[in-house]
N, C-alpha and C. Protein backbone atom coordinates (compact mmCIF):
# COMPACT_ATOMS: atom_id res chain seq x y z
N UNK A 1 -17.13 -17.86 62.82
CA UNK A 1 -16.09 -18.89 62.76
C UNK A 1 -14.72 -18.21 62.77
N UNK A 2 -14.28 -18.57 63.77
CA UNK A 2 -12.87 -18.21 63.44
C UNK A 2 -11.40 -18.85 62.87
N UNK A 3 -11.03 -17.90 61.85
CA UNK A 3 -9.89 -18.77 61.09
C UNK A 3 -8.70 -18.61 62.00
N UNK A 4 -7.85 -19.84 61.74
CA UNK A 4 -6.33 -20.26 62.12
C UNK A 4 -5.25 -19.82 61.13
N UNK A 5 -4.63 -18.82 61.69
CA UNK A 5 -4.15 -18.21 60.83
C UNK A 5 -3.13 -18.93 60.70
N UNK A 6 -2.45 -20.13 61.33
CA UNK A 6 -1.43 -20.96 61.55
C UNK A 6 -1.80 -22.01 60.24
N UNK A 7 -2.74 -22.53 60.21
CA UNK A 7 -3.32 -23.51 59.36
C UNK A 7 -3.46 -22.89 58.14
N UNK A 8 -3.86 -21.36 57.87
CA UNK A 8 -3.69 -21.25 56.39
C UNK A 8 -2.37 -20.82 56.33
N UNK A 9 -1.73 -20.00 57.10
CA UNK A 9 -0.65 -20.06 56.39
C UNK A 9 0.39 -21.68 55.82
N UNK A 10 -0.04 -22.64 56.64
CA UNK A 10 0.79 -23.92 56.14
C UNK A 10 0.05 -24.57 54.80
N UNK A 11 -0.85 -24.16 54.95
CA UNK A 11 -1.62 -25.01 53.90
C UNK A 11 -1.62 -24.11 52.19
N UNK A 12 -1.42 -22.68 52.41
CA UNK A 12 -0.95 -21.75 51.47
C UNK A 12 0.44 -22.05 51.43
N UNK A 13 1.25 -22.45 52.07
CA UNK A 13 3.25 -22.70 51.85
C UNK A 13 2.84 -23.98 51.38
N UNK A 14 2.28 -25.01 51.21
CA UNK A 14 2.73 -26.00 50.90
C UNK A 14 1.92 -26.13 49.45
N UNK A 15 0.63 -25.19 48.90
CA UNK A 15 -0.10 -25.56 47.37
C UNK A 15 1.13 -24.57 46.70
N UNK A 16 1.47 -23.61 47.57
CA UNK A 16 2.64 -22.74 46.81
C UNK A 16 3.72 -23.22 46.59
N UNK A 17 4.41 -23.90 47.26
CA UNK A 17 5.50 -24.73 46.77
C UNK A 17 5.63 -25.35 45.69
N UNK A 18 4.24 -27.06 46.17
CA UNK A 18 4.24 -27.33 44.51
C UNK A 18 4.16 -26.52 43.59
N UNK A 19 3.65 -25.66 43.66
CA UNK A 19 3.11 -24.77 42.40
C UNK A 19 4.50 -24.33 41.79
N UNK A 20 5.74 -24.02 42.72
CA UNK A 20 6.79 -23.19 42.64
C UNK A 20 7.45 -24.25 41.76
N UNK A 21 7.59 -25.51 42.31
CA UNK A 21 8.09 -26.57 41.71
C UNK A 21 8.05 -26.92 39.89
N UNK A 22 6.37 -26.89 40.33
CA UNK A 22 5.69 -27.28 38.65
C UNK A 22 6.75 -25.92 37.92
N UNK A 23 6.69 -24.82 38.54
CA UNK A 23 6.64 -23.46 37.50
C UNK A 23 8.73 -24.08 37.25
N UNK A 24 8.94 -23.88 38.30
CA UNK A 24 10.70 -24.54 38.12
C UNK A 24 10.86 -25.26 36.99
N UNK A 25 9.76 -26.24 37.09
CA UNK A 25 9.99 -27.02 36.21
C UNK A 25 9.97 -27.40 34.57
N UNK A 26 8.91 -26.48 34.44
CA UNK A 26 8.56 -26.45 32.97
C UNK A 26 9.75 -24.87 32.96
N UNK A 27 10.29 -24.40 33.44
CA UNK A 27 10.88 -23.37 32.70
C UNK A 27 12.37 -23.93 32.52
N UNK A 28 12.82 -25.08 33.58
CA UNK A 28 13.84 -25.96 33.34
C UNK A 28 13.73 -26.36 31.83
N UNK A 29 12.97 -27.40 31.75
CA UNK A 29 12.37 -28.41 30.51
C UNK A 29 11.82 -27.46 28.85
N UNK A 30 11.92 -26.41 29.35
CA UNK A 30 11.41 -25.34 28.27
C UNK A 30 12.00 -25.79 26.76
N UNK A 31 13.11 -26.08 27.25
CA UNK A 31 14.15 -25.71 25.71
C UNK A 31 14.57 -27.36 25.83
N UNK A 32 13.98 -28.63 26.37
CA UNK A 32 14.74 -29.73 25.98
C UNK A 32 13.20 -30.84 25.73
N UNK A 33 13.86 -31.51 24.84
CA UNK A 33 12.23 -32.54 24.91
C UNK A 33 12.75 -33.66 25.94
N UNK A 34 13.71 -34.00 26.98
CA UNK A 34 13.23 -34.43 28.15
C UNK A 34 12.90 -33.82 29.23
N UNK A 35 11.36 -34.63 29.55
CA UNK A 35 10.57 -33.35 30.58
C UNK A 35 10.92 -34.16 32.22
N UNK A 36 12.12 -34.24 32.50
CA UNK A 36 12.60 -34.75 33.94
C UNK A 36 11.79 -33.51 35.10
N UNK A 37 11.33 -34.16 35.88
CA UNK A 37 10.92 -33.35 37.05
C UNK A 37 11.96 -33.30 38.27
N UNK A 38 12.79 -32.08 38.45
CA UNK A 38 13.45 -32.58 39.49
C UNK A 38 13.37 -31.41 40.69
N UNK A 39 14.19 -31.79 42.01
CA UNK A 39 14.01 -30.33 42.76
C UNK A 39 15.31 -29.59 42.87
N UNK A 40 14.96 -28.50 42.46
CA UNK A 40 16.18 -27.41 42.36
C UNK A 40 17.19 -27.51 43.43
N UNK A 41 18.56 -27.20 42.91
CA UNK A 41 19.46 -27.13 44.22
C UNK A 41 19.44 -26.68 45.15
N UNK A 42 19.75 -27.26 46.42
CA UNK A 42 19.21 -26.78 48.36
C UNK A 42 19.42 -24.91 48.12
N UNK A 43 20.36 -24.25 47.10
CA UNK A 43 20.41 -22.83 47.58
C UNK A 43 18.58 -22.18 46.65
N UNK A 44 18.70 -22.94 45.57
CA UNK A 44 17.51 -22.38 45.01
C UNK A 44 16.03 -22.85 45.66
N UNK A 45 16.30 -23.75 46.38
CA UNK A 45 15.09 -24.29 46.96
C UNK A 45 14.97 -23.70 48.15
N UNK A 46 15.83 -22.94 49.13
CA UNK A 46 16.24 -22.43 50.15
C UNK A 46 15.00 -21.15 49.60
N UNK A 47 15.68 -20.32 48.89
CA UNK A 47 15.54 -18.89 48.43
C UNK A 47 13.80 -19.05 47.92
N UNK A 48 13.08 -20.24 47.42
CA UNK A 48 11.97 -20.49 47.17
C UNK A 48 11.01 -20.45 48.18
N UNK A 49 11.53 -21.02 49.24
CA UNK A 49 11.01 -21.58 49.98
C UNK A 49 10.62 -20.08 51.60
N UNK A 50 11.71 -19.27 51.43
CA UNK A 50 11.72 -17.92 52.18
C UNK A 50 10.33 -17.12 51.49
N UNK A 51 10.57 -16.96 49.94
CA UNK A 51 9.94 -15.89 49.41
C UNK A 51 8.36 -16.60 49.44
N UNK A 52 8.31 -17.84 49.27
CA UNK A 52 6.81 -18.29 49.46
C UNK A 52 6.39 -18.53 50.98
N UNK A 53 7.36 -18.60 52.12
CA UNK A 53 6.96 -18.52 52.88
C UNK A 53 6.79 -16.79 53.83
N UNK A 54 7.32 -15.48 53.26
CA UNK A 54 6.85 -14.26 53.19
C UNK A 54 5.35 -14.03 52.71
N UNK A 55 5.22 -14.41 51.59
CA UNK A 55 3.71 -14.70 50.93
C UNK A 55 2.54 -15.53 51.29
N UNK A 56 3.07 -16.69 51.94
CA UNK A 56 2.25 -17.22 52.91
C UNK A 56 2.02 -16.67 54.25
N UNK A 57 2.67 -16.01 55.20
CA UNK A 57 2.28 -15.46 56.26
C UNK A 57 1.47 -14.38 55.56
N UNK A 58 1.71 -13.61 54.50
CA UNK A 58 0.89 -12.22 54.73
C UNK A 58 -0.74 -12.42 53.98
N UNK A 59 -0.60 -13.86 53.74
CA UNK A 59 -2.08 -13.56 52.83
C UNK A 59 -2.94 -14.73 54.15
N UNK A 60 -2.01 -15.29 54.99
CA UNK A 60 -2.70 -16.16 56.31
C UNK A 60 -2.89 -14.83 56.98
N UNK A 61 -2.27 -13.65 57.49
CA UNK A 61 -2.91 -12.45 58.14
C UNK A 61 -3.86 -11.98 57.53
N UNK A 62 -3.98 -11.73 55.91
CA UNK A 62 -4.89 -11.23 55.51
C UNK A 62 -6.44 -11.88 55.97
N UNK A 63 -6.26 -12.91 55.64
CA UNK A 63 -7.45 -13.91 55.69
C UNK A 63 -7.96 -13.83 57.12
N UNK A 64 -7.08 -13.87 58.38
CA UNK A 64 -7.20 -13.78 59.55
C UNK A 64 -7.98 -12.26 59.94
N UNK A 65 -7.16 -12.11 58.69
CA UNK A 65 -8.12 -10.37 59.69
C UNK A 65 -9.52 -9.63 58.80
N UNK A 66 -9.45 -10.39 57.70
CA UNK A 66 -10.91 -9.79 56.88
C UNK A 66 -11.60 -10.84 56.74
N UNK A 67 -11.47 -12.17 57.38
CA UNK A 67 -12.67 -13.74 56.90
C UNK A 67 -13.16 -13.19 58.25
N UNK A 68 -12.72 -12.64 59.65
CA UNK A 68 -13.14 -12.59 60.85
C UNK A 68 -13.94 -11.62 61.33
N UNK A 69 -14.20 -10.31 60.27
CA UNK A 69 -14.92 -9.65 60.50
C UNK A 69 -16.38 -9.64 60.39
């Protein structure tokens, strides 16, 4: 079977995101007892969104090149 390395990498950027979000979030809410969920400002969401999408291409190559052997 061969994997799409296109498809995991989108599907790894997008459980990573939320994930980035949740983690944003409780470290926002840490120190207040209202637990507002919100999304970080366009520069911090920018800078989130690069570094999880670096991490998503290299673990969609990984997968591409050791699920195929």
């Amino acid at each position: 079977m061969k994997i799409d390395s296109k498809k995991v990498m989108a599907i790894t950027f997008g459980v990573f995101m939320v994930e980035g979000m949740i983690h944003y979030n409780i470290g926002k809410n840490s120190k207040s007892n209202d637990k507002k969920y919100v999304i970080p400002p366009a520069k911090d969401l920018l800078k989130a969104a690069v570094v999880v999408s670096v991490f998503s291409f290299i673990t969609s190559e990984l997968v591409s090149k050791y699920a195929n052997e």
